[in-house]
Protein backbone atom coordinates (compact mmCIF):
# COMPACT_ATOMS: atom_id res chain seq x y z
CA UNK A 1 96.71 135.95 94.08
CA UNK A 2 99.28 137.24 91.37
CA UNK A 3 98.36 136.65 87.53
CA UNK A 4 101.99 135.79 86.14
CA UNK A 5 102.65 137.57 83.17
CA UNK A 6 105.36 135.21 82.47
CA UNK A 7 104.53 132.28 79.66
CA UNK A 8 105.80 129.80 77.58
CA UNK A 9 103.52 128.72 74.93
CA UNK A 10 104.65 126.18 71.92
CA UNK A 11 101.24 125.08 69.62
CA UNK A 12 102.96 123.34 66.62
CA UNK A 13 99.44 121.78 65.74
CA UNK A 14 97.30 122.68 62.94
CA UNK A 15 93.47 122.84 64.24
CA UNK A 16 90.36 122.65 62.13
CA UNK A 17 88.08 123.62 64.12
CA UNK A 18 83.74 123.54 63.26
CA UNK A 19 80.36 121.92 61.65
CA UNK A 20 82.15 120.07 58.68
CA UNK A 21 85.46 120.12 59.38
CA UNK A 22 86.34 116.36 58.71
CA UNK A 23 85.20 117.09 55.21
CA UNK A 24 88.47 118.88 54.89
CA UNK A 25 90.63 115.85 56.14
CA UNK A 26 91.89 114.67 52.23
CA UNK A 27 93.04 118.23 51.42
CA UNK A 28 95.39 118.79 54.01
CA UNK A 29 98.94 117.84 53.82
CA UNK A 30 99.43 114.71 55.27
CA UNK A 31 102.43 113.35 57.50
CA UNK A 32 103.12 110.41 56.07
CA UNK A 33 101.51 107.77 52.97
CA UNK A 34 100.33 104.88 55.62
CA UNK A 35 99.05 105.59 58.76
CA UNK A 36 97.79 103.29 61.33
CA UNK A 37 94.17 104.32 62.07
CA UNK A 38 93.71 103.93 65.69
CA UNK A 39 89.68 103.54 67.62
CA UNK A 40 88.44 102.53 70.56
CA UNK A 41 87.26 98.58 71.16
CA UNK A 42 84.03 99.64 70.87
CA UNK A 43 81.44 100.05 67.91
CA UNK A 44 80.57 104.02 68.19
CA UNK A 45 82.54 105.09 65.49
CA UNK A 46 81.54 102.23 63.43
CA UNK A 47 78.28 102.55 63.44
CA UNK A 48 78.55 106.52 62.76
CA UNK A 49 79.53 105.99 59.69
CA UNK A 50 82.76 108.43 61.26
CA UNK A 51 85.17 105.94 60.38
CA UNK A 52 83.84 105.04 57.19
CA UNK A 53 84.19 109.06 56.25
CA UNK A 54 87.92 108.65 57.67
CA UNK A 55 88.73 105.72 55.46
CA UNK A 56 86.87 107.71 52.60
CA UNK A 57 88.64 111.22 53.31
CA UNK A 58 92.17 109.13 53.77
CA UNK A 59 91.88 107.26 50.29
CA UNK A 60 91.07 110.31 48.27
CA UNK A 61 94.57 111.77 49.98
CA UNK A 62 95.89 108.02 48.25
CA UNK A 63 97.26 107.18 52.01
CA UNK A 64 96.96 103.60 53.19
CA UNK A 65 95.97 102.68 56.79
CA UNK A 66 96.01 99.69 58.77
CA UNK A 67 93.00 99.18 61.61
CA UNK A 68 93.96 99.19 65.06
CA UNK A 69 90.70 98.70 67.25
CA UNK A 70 92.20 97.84 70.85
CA UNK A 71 91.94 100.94 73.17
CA UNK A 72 89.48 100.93 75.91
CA UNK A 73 88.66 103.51 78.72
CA UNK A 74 90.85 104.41 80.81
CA UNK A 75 94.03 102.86 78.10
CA UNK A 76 96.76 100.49 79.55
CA UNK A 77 99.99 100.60 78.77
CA UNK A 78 99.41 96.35 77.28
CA UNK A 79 96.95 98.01 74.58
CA UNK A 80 99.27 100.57 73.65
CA UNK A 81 102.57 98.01 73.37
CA UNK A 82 100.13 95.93 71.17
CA UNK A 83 99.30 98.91 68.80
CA UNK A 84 102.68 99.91 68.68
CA UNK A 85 103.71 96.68 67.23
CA UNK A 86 101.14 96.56 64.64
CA UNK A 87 102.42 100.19 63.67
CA UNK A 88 105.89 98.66 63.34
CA UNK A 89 104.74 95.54 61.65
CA UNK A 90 103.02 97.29 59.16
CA UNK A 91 105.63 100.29 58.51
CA UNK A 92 102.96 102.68 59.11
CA UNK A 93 104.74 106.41 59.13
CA UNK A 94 102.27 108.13 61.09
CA UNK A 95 98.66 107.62 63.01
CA UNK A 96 95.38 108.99 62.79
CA UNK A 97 93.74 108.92 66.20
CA UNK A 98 89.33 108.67 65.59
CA UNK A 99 88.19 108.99 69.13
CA UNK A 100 87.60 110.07 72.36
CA UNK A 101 90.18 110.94 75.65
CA UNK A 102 91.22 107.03 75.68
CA UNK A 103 92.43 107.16 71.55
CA UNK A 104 93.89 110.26 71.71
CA UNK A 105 95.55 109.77 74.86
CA UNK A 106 96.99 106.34 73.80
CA UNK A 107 98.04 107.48 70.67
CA UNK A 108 100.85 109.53 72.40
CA UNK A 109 102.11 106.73 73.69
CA UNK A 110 101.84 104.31 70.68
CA UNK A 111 103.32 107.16 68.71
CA UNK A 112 106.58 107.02 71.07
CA UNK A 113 106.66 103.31 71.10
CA UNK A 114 106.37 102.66 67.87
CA UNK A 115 109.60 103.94 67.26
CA UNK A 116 111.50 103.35 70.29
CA UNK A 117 112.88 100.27 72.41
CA UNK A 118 111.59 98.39 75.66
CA UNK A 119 108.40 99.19 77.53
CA UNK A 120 106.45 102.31 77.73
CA UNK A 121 106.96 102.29 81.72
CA UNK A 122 110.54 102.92 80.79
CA UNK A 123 109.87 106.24 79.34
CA UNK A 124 107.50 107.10 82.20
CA UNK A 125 107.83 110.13 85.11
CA UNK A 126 106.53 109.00 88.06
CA UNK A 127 105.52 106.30 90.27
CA UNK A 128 107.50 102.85 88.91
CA UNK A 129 108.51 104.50 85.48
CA UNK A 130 111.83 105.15 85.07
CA UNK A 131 111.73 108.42 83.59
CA UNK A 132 114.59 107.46 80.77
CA UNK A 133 114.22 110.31 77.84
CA UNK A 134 112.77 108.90 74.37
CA UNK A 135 115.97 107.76 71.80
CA UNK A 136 113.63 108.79 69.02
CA UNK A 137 111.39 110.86 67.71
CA UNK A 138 107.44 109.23 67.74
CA UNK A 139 105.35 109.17 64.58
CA UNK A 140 103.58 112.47 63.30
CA UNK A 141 99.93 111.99 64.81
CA UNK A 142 97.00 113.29 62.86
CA UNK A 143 93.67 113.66 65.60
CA UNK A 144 90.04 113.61 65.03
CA UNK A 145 87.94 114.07 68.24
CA UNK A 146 84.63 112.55 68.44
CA UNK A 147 84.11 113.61 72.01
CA UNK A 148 84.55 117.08 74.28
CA UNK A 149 86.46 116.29 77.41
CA UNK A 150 90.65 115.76 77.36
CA UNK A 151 91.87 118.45 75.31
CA UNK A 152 94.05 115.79 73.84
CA UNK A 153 93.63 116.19 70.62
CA UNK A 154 95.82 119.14 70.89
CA UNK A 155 98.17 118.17 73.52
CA UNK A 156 101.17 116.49 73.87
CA UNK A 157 100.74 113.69 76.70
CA UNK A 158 98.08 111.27 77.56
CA UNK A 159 97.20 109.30 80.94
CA UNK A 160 98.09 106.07 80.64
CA UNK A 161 97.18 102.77 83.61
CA UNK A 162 99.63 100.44 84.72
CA UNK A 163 97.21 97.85 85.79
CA UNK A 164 99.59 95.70 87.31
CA UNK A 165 100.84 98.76 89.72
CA UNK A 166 97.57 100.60 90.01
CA UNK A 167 99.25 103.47 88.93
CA UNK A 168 97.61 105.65 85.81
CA UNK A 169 100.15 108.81 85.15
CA UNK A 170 100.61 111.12 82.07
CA UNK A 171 103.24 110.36 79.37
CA UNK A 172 104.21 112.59 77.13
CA UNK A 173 106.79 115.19 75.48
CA UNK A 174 106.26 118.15 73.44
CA UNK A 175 107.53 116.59 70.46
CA UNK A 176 104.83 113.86 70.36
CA UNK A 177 102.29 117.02 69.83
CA UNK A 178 99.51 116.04 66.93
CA UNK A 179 100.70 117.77 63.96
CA UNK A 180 97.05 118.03 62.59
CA UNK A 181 94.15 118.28 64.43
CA UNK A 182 90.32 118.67 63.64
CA UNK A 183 87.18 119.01 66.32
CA UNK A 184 83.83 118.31 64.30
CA UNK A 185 81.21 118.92 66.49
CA UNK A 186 78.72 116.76 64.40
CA UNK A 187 80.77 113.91 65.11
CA UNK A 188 80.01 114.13 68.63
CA UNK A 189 76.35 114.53 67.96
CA UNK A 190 75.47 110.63 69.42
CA UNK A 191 77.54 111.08 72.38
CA UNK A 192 75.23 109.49 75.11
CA UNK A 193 73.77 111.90 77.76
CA UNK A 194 75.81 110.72 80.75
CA UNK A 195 79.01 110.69 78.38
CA UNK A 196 78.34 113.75 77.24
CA UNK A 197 77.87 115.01 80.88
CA UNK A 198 81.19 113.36 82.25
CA UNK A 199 83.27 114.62 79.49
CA UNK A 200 82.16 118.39 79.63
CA UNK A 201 83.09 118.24 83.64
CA UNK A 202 86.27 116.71 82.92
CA UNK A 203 87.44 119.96 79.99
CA UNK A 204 85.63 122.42 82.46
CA UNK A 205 87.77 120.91 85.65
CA UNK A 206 90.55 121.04 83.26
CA UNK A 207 90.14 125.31 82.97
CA UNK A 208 88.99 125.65 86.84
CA UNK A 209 92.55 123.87 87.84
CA UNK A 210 94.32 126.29 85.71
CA UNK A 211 92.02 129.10 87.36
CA UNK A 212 93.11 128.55 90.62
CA UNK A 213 96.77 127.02 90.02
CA UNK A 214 99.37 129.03 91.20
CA UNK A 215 101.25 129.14 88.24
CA UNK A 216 98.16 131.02 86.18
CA UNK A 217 99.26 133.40 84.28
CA UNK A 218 97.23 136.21 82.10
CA UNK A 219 96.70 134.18 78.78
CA UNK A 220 96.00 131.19 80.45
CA UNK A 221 93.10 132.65 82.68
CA UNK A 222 91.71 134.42 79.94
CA UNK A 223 91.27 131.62 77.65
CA UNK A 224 89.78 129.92 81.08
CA UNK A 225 87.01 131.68 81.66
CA UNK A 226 86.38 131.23 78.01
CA UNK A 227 86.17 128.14 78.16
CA UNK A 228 84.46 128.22 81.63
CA UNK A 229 81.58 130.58 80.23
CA UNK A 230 81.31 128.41 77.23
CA UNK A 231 80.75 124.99 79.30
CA UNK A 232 78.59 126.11 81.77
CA UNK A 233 76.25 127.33 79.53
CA UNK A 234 75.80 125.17 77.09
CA UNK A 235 77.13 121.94 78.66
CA UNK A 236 72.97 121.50 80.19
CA UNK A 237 71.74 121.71 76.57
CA UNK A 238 74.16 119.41 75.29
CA UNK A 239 73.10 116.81 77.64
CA UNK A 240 69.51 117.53 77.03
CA UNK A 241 69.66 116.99 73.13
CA UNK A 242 72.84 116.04 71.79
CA UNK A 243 71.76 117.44 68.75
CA UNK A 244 71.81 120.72 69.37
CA UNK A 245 74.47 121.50 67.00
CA UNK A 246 75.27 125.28 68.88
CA UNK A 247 75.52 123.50 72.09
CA UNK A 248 77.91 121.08 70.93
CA UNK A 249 79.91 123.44 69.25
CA UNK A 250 80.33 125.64 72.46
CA UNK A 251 81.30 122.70 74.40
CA UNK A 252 83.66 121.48 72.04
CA UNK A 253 85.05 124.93 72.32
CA UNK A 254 85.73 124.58 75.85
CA UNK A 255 87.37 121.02 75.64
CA UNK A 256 90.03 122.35 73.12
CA UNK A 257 90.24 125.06 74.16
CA UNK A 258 91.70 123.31 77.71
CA UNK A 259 94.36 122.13 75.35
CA UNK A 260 95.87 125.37 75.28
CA UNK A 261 95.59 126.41 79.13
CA UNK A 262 96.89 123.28 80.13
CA UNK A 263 99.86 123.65 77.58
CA UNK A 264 100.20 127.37 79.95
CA UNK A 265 99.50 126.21 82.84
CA UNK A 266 99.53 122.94 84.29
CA UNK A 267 96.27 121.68 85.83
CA UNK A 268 95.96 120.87 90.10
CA UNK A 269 95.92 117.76 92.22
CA UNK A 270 91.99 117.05 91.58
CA UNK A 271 93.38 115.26 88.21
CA UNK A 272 95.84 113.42 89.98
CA UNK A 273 93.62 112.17 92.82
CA UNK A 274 91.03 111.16 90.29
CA UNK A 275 93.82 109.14 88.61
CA UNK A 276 94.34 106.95 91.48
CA UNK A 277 90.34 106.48 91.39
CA UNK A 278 90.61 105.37 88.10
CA UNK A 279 93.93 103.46 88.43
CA UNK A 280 92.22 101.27 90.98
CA UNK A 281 88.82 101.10 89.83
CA UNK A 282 89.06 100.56 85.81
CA UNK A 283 85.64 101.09 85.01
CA UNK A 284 84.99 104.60 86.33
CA UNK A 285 85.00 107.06 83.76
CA UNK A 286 87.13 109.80 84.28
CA UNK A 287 84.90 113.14 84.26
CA UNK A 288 82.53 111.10 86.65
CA UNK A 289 85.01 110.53 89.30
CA UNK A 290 85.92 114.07 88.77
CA UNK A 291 82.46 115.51 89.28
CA UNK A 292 82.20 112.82 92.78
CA UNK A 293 85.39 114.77 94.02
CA UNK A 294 85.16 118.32 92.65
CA UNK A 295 82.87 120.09 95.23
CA UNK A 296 85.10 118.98 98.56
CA UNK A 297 88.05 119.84 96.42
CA UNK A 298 87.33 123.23 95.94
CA UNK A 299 85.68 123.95 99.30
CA UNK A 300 89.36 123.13 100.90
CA UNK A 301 90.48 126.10 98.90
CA UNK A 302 88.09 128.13 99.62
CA UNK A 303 88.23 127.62 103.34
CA UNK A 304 91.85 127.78 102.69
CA UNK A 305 91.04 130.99 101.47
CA UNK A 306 93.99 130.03 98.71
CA UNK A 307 92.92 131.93 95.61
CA UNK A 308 89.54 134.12 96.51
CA UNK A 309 89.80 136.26 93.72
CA UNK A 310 89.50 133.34 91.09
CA UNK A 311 86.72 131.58 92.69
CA UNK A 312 84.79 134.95 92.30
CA UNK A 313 85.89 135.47 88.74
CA UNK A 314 84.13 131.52 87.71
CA UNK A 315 81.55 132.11 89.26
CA UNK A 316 80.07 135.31 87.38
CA UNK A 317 81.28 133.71 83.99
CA UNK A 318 79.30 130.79 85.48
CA UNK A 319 75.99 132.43 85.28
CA UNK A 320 76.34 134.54 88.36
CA UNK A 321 76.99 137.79 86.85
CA UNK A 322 76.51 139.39 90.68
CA UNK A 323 78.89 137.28 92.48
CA UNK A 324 81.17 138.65 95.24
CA UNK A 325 81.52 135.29 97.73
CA UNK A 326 83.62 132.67 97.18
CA UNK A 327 80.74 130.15 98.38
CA UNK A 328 79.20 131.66 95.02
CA UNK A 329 81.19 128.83 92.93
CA UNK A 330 80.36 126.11 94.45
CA UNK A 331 76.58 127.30 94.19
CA UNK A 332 77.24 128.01 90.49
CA UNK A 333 79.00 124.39 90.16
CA UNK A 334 76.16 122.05 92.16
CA UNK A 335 73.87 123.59 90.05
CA UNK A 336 75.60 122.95 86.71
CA UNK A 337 76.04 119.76 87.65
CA UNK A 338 71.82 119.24 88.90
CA UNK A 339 71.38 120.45 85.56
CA UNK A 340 73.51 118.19 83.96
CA UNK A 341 72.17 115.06 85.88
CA UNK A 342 75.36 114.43 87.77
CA UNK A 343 74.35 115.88 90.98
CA UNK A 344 74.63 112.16 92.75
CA UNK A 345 77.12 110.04 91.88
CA UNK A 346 78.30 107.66 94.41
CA UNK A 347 82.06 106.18 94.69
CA UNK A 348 80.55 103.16 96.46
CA UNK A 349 78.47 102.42 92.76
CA UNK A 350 81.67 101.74 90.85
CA UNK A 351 83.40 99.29 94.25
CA UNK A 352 85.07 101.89 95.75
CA UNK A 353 85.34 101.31 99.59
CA UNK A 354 85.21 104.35 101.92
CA UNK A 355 88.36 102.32 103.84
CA UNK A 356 90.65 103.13 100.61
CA UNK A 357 90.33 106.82 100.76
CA UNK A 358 94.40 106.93 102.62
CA UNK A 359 95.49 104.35 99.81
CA UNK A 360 93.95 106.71 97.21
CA UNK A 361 95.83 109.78 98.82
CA UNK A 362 99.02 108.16 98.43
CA UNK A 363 98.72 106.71 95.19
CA UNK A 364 97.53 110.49 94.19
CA UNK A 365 101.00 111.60 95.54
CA UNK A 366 103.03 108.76 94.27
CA UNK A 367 101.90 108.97 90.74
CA UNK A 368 101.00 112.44 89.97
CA UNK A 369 102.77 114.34 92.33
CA UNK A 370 103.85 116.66 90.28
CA UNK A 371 100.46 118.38 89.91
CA UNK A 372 100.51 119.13 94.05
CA UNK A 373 102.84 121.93 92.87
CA UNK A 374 99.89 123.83 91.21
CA UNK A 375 97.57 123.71 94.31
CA UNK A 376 97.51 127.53 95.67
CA UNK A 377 98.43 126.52 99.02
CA UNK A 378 99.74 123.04 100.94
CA UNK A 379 97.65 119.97 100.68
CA UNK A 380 99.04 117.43 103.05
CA UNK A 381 97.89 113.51 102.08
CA UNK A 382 95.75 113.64 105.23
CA UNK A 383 93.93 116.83 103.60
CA UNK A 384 94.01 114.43 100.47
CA UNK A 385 92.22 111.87 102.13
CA UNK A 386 89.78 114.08 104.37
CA UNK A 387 88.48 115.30 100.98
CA UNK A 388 87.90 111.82 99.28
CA UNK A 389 86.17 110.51 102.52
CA UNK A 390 83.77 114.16 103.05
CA UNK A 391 83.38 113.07 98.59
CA UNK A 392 81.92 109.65 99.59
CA UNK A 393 78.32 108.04 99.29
């Protein structure tokens, strides 16, 4: 497999990046004097005392905000419409996104819908959207990232569900890019264990697509297996005491740090068949379904033999210094995720039936097609559905 050295990279986002950083929030330049501060539905950041620091660190820059506490896991495009009006209501100029992979992902599209007509699904490629370009610019975003896992908070699109379609595609344009950016790793000191678990699979599947996505090219591998070596690593600790501040830091790292790679190189079909997962099944977080898939995903490859250089290469970043078979990664990877406490998840515990494994294929096509084009080699939708079905407990 060829390492392009062809690229186009475009990172117009300011990152603060450490132990501290939100501290720095009221001396930055600002986008805007009101901004509509968006968090999840649920009480994590309240009881953090993270969005009281916000509010504090946004009223010594003298900028107003309005509350918008609506977005749950796994965002439709209904909450997202709803925050958008408030925005518009309350001629907020720009957002600040506290959160996790849901807020940051939904503020993309309440960003673009804030300022622009009809329904988000207008504006959307793939599936039922009807892929019309955006008449106006979004609002500047402003992220803070209270969890490791999307890479959103440097990114410019977001996965959005379409509950009344099943569907759950990414939106997005690289002008709706946050302008500002900052990844605290002491906010994400309470994440729960299993949380914390979930979201460091999803940023290290995010650098393991890139790794073996035919359009990899020689920054975007190298920043990878950074990431890769990072995660593996430290991702166990993490889990084991969320308050081991190096730990966090490393995996925080990692998640951001698959902000960049997937702005080089777009990520494989694992994320889109997870999607349909998801799209179906609302209450299955992301990274989880992920982690249920990811060891019959790769082993296709592998057998495939797609990409055997790159499977080597992740698995001696992924404590397996030695390694020189391909079967080495997906030694390194069950026992990352035995460490982690994620070595058993079962589709069947969040409803899903083994009979929907074709409808899950097609969906996976239908929606996010367009990440097929990264797999190193053909995977038909009966290859799509052998692998959910050899997935399922």
């Amino acid at each position: 497999m060829n390492t392009n050295m062809n690229f186009n990279l475009f990172t117009p986002t300011k990152l603060l990046f450490g132990c501290g950083k939100l501290n720095e929030l009221r001396t930055q330049t600002l986008p805007g004097k009101k901004a509509l501060l968006l968090i999840s539905d649920g009480k994590s950041v309240r009881t953090t005392g993270t969005l009281d620091r916000v509010i504090g660190q946004l009223e010594n820059a003298h900028v107003e905000h309005v509350l918008c506490a609506n977005i749950h896991e796994n965002p439709s495009k209904e909450v997202v419409m709803e925050a958008a009006a408030i925005a518009r209501e309350n001629r907020c100029d720009f957002i600040v996104a506290v959160g996790g992979g849901a807020v940051l992902d939904a503020a993309i599209g309440v960003a673009a819908m804030t300022t622009n007509p009809g329904d988000l699904w207008d504006y959307v490629h793939g599936g039922t959207g009807k892929g019309l370009p955006l008449q106006k610019k979004g609002l500047p975003i402003v992220t803070i990232a209270t969890t490791s896992g999307t890479g959103s908070e440097i990114n410019c699109s977001g996965v959005i569900s379409n509950h009344a379609t099943n569907e759950k595609i990414g939106f997005g344009e690289p002008s709706l890019n946050p302008v500002l950016a900052i990844v605290d790793p002491e906010l994400m000191c309470t994440v729960p264990a299993k949380y914390t678990a979930y979201q460091g699979f999803d940023a290290l599947f995010h650098n393991t697509e890139v790794m073996i996505s035919r359009f990899v090219n020689v920054l975007s591998e190298a920043v990878a297996l950074s990431a890769i070596e990072n995660i593996a690593k430290y991702l166990p600790r993490a889990v084991m005491d969320g308050n081991d501040t190096e730990a966090r830091e490393a995996v925080a790292y990692g998640s951001t740090i698959a902000g960049l790679t997937m702005q080089l190189t777009l990520t494989t079909a694992e994320h889109s068949m997870e999607h349909a997962m998801s799209a179906y099944h609302h209450d299955l977080p992301h990274g989880a379904g992920l982690i249920m898939i990811s060891n019959e995903f790769y082993r296709f490859f592998i057998e495939k033999h797609a990409c055997d250089e790159q499977f080597v290469k992740m698995a001696r970043v992924m404590g397996m210094p030695e390694a020189d078979k391909l079967e080495d990664f997906l030694t390194a990877l069950t026992k990352l995720q035995r460490a982690c406490g994620v070595d058993d998840l079962k589709m069947s515990d969040y409803g899903i039936s083994k009979e929907e494994c074709g409808t899950l294929a097609r969906n996976s096509r239908e929606t996010m097609g367009i990440l097929y084009a990264s797999n190193p080699c053909e995977m038909t939708d009966k290859d799509c559905t052998q692998i959910f079905e050899r997935s399922y407990k």
